[in-house]
Protein backbone atom coordinates (compact mmCIF):
# COMPACT_ATOMS: atom_id res chain seq x y z
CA UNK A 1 25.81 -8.15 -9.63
CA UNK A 2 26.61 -7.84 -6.12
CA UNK A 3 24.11 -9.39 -3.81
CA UNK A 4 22.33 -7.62 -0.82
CA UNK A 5 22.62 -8.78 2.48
CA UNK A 6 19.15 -9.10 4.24
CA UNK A 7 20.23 -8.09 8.08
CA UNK A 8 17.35 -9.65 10.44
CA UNK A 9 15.52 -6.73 12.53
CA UNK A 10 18.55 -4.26 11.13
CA UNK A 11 17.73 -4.01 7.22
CA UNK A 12 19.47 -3.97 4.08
CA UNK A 13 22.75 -2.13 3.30
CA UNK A 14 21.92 1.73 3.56
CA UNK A 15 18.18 0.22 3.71
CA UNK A 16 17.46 0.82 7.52
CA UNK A 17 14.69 -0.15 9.93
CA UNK A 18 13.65 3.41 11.75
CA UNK A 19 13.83 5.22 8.20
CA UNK A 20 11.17 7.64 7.04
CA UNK A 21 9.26 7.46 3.97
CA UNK A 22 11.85 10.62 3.50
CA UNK A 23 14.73 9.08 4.20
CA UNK A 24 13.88 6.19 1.54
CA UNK A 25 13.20 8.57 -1.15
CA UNK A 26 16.74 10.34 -0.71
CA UNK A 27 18.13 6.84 -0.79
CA UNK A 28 16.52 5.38 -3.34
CA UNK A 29 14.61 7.80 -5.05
CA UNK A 30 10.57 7.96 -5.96
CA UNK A 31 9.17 4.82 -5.32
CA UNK A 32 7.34 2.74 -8.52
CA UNK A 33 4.21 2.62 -6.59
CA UNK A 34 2.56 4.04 -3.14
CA UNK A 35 -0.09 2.63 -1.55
CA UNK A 36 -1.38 4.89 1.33
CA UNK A 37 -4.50 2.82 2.06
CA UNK A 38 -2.55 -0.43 2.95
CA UNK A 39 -3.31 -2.93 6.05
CA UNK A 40 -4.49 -0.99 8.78
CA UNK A 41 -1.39 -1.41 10.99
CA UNK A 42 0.54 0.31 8.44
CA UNK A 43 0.59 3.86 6.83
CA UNK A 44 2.39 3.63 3.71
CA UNK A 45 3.53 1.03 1.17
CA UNK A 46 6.35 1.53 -1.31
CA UNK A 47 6.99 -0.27 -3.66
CA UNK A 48 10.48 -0.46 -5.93
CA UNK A 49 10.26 -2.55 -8.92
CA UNK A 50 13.82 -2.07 -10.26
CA UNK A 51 14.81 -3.27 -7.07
CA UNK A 52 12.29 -5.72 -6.30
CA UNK A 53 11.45 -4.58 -2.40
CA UNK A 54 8.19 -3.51 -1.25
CA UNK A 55 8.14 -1.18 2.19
CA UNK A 56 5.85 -0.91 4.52
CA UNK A 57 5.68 1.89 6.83
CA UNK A 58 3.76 1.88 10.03
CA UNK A 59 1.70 4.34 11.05
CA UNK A 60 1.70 4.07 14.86
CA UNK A 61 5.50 4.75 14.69
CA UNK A 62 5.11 8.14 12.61
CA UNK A 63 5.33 6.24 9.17
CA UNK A 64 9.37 4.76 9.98
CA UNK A 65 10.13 1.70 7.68
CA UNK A 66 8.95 -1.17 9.58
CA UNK A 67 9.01 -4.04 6.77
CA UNK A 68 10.66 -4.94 3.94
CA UNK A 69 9.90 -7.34 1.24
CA UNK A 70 12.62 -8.84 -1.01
CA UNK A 71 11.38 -10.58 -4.16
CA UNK A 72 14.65 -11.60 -5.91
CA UNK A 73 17.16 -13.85 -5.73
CA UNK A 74 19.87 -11.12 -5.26
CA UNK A 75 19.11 -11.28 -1.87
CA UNK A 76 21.05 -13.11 0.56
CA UNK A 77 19.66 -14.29 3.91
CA UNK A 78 22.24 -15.58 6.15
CA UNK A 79 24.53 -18.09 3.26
CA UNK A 80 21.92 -18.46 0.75
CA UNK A 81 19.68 -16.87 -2.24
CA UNK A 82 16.46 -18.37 -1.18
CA UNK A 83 13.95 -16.50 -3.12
CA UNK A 84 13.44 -19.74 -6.09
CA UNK A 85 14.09 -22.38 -3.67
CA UNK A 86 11.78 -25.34 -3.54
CA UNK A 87 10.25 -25.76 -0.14
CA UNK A 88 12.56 -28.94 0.79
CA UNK A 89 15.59 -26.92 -0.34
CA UNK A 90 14.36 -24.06 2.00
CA UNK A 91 14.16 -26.50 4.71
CA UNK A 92 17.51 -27.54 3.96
CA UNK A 93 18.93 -24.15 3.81
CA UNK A 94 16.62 -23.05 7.37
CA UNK A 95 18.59 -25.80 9.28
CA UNK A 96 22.18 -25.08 7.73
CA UNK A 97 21.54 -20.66 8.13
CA UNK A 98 20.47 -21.41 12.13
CA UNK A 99 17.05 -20.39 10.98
CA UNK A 100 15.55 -23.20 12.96
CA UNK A 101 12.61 -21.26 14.99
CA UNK A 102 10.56 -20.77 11.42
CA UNK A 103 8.23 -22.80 11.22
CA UNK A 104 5.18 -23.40 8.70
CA UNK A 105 2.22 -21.16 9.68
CA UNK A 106 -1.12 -21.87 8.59
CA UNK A 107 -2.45 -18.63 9.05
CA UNK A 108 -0.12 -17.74 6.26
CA UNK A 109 -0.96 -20.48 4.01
CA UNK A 110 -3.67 -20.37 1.06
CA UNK A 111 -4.42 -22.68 -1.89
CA UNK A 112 -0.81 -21.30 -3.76
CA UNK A 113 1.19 -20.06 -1.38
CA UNK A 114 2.56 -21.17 2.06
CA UNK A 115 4.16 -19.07 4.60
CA UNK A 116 6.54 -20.03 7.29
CA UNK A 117 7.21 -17.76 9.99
CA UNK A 118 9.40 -16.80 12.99
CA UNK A 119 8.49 -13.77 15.44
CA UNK A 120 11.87 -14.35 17.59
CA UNK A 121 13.56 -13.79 14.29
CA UNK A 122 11.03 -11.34 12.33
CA UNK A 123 11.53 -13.21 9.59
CA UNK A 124 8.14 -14.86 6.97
CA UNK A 125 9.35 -16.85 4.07
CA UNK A 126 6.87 -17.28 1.21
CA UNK A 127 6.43 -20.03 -0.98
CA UNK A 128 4.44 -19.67 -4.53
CA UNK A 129 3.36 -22.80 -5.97
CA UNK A 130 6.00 -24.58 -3.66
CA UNK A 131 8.53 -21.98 -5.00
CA UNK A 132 10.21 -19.21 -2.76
CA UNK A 133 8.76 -16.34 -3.80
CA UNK A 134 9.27 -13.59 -1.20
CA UNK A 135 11.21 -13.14 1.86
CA UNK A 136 9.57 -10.66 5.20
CA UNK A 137 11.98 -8.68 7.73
CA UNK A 138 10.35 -6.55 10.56
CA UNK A 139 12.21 -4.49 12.89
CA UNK A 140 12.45 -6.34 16.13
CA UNK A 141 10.33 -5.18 18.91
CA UNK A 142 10.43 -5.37 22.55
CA UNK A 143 8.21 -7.27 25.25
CA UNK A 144 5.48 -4.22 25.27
CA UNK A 145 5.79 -4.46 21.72
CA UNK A 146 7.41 -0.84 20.93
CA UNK A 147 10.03 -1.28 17.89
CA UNK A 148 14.08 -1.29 18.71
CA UNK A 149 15.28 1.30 16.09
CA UNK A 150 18.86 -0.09 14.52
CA UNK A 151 21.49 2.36 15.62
């Protein structure tokens, strides 16, 4: 298997911030699950099990892909497969990617899980029981916080 390459505030291969819930579907075809009553920023959230991605689509942009959620290891993010990382591996592989600006974030953090977090990047690392368990990428947005659209 060939991995995917997660591209900070740009995507994943074909997978494009700026998409429509349209656009998806022609990609990747009907997603496993839609949630249309999903946090109140967004509009819509797909979610591929096959592929292990969940996308979120944000209403106040006319439902464009604004998140994506990667949940496997076939992911890379920058050098590395961090979804089943430890949390002192992840710091590790944070320092040796250039990922330095996340940091832990304990508005992200529960009993089991433990988020770490970097708006410059648009980039939230979860941990599971100390475990990587999913990786967050948000289209990057500018200083009156409107999204920049990949080209």
């Amino acid at each position: 298997m060939i991995p995917e390459k997660i591209e900070l505030h740009r995507g994943c291969g074909e997978l494009k911030f700026g998409l429509t819930r349209d656009d998806v579907v022609k990609l990747l075809g009907q997603p496993n699950e839609i949630d249309n009553e999903y946090i109140s920023e967004y509009g819509s959230y797909y979610e591929y099990y096959d592929l292990n991605i969940d996308l979120a689509f944000m209403e106040e942009d006319d439902f464009r892909l604004g998140t994506i959620t990667f949940k496997d290891d076939r992911y890379l993010l920058g050098n590395d497969h961090f979804i089943g990382m430890t949390e002192d591996q992840l710091v590790e592989a944070l320092k040796k990617n250039g990922f330095d600006s996340l940091e832990k974030d304990d508005e992200l953090t529960e009993e089991d899980m433990t988020g770490y977090y970097s708006e410059e990047l648009g980039l939230i690392i979860y941990l599971t029981d100390g475990i990587v368990s999913e990786i967050s990428i948000t289209v990057d947005l500018n200083d009156e916080g409107a999204p920049i659209w990949p080209e």
